[in-house]
N, C-alpha and C. Protein backbone atom coordinates (compact mmCIF):
# COMPACT_ATOMS: atom_id res chain seq x y z
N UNK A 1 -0.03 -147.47 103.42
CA UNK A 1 -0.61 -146.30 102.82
C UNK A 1 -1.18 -146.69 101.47
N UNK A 2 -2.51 -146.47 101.40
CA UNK A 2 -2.89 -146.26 99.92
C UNK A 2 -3.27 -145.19 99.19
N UNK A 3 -3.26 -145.11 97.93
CA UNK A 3 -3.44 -143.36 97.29
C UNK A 3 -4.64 -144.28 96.72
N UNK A 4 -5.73 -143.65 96.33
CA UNK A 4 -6.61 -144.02 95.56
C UNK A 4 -6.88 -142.77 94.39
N UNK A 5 -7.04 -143.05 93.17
CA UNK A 5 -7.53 -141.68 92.45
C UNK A 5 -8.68 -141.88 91.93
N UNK A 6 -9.60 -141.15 92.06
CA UNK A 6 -10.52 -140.86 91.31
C UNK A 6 -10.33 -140.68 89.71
N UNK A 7 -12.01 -141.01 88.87
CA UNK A 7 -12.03 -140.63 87.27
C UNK A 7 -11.99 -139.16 87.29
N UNK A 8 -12.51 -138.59 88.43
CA UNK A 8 -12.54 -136.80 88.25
C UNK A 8 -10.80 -136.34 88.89
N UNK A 9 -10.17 -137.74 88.62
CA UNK A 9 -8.97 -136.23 89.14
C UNK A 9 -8.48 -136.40 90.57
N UNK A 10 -9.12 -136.30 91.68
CA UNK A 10 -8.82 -135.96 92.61
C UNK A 10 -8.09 -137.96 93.57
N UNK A 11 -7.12 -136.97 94.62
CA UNK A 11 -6.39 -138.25 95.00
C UNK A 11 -7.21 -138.45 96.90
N UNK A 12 -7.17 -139.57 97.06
CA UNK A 12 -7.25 -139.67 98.61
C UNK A 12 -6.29 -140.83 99.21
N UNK A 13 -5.69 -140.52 100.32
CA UNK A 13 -4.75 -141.08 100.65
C UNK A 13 -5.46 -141.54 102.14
N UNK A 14 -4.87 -142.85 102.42
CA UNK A 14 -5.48 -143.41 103.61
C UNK A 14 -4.39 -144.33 103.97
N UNK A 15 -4.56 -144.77 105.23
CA UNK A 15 -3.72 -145.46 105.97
C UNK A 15 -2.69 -144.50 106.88
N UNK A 16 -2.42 -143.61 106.76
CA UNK A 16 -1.40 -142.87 107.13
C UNK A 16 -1.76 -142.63 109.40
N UNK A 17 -0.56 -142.55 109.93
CA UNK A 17 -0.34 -142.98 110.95
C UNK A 17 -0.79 -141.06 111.56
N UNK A 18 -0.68 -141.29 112.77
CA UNK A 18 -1.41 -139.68 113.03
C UNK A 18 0.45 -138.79 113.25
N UNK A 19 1.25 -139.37 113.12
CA UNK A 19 3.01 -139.02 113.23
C UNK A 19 2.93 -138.85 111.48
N UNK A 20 2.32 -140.03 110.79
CA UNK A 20 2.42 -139.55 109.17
C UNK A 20 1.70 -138.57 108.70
N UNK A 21 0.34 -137.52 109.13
CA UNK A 21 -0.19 -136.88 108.80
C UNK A 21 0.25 -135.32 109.50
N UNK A 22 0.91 -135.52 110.46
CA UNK A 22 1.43 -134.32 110.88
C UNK A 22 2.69 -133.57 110.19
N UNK A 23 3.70 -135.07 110.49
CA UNK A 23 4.99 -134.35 109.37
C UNK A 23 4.57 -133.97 108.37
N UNK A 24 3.97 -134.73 107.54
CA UNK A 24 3.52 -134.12 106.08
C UNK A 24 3.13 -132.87 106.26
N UNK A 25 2.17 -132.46 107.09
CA UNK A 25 0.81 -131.01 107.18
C UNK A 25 2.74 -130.31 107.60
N UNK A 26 3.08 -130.53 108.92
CA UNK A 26 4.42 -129.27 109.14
C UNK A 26 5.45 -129.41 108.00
N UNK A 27 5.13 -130.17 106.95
CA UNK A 27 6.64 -129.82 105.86
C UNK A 27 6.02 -129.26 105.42
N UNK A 28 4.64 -129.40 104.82
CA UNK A 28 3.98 -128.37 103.82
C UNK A 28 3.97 -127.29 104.03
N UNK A 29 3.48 -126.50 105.48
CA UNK A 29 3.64 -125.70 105.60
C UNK A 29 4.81 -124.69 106.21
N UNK A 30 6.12 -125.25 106.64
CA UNK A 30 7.22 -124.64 106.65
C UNK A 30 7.22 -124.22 104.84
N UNK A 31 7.15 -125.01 104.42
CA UNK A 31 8.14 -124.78 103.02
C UNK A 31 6.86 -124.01 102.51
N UNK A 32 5.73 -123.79 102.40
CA UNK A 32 4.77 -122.66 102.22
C UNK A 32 5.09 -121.49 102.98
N UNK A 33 5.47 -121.34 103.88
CA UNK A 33 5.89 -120.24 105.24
C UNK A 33 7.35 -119.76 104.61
N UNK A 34 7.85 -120.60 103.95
CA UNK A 34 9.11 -119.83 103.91
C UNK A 34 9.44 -120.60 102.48
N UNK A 35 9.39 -120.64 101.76
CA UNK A 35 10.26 -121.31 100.50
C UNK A 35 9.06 -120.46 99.40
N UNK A 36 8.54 -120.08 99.21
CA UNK A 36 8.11 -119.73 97.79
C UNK A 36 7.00 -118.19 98.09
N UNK A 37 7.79 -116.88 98.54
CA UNK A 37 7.46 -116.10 98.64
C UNK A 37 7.07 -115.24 97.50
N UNK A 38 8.15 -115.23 96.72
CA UNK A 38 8.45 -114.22 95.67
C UNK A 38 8.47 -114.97 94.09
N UNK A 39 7.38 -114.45 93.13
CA UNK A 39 7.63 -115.01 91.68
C UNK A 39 8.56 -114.76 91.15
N UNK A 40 9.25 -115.85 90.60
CA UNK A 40 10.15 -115.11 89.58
C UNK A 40 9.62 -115.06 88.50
N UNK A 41 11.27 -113.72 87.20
CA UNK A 41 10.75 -113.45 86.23
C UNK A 41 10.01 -114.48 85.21
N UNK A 42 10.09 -115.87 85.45
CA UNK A 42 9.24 -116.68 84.33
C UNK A 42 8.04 -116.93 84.96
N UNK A 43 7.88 -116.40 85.87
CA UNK A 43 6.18 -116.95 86.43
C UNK A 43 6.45 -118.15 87.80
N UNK A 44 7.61 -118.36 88.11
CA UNK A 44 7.43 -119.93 88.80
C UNK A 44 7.86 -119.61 90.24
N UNK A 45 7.71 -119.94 91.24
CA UNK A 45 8.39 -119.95 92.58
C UNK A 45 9.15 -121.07 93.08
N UNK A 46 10.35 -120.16 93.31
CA UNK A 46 11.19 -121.28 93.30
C UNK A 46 11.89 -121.15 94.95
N UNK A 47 12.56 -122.48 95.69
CA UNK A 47 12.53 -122.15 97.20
C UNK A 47 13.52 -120.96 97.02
N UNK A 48 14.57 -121.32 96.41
CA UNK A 48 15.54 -120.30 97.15
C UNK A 48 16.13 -120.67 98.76
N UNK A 49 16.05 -121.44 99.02
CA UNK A 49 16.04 -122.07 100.55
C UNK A 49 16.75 -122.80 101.02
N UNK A 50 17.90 -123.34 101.33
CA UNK A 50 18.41 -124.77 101.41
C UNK A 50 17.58 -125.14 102.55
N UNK A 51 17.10 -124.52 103.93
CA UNK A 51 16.94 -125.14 104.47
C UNK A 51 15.05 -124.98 104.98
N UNK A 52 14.73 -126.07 105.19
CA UNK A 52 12.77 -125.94 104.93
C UNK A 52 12.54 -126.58 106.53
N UNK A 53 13.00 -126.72 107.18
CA UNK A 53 12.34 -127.24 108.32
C UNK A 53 13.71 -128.52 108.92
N UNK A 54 12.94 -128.85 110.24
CA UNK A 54 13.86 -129.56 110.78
C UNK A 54 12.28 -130.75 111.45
N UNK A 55 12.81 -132.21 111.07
CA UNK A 55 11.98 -133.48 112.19
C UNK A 55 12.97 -133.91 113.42
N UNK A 56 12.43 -134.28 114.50
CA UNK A 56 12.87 -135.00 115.06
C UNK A 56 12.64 -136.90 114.75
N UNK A 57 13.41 -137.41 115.45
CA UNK A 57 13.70 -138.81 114.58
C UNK A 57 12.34 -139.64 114.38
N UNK A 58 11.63 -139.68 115.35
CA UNK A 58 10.46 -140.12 114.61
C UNK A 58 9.48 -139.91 113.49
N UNK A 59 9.47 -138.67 113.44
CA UNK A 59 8.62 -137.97 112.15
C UNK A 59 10.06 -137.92 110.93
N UNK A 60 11.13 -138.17 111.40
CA UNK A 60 12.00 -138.90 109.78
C UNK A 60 12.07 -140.03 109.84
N UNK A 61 11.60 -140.92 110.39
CA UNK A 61 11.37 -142.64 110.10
C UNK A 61 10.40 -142.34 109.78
N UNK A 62 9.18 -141.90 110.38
CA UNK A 62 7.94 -142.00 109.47
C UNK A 62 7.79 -141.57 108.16
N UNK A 63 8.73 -140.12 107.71
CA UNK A 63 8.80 -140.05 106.17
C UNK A 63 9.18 -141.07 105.43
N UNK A 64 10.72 -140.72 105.60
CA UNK A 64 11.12 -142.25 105.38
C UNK A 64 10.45 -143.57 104.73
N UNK A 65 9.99 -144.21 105.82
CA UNK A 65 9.08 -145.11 106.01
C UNK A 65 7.68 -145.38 105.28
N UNK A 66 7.42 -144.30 104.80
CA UNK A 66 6.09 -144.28 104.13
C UNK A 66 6.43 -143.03 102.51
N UNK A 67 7.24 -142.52 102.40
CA UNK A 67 7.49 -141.88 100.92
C UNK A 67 9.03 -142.21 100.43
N UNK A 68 9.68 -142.87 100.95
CA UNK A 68 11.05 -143.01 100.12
C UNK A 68 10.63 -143.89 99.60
N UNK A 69 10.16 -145.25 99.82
CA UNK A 69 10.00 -146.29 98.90
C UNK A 69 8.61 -146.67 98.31
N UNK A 70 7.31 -146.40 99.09
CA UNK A 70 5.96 -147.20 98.99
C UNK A 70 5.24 -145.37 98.63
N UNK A 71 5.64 -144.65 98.34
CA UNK A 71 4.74 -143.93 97.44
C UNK A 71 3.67 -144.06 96.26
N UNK A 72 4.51 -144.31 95.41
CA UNK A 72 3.93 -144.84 94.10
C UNK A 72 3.73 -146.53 94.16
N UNK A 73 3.58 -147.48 95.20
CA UNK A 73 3.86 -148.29 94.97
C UNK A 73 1.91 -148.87 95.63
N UNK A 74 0.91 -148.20 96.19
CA UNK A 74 -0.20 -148.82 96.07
C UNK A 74 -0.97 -147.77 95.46
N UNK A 75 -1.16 -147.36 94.50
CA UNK A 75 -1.94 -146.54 93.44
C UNK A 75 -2.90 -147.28 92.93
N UNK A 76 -4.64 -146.93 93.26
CA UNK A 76 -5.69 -147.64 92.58
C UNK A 76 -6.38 -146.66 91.91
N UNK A 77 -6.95 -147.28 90.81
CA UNK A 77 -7.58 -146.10 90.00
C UNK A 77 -9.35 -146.41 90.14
């Protein structure tokens, strides 16, 4: 996986496996679907949630596998 960033800001991420682009898209949106409904009084949304979704074992090796350790680790500017 590489992140590349742009001078304007914006990130693009490449390499990712079509099992790595799905888990990601279904965590985002469980935890959009259900973790941050309601503002609280300081302005912020917070989950409130312990629980955000469930993978089966391949889409948690692929997290795993590609954000526990090598996240921050090919960043080009």
């Amino acid at each position: 996986m590489k992140v590349n960033i742009t001078k304007a800001g914006t990130y693009s991420i490449t390499g990712l496996t079509r099992t790595d682009y799905r888990t990601i898209g279904y965590i985002l949106r469980i935890a959009d679907d259900r973790c941050f409904g309601e503002q609280d009084e300081d302005g912020n949304y917070y989950s409130n949630d312990d629980f955000v979704c469930s993978l089966d074992e391949k889409e948690r090796e692929a997290l795993k596998k590609r954000f526990a350790v090598r996240f921050n680790a090919n960043v080009s500017y």
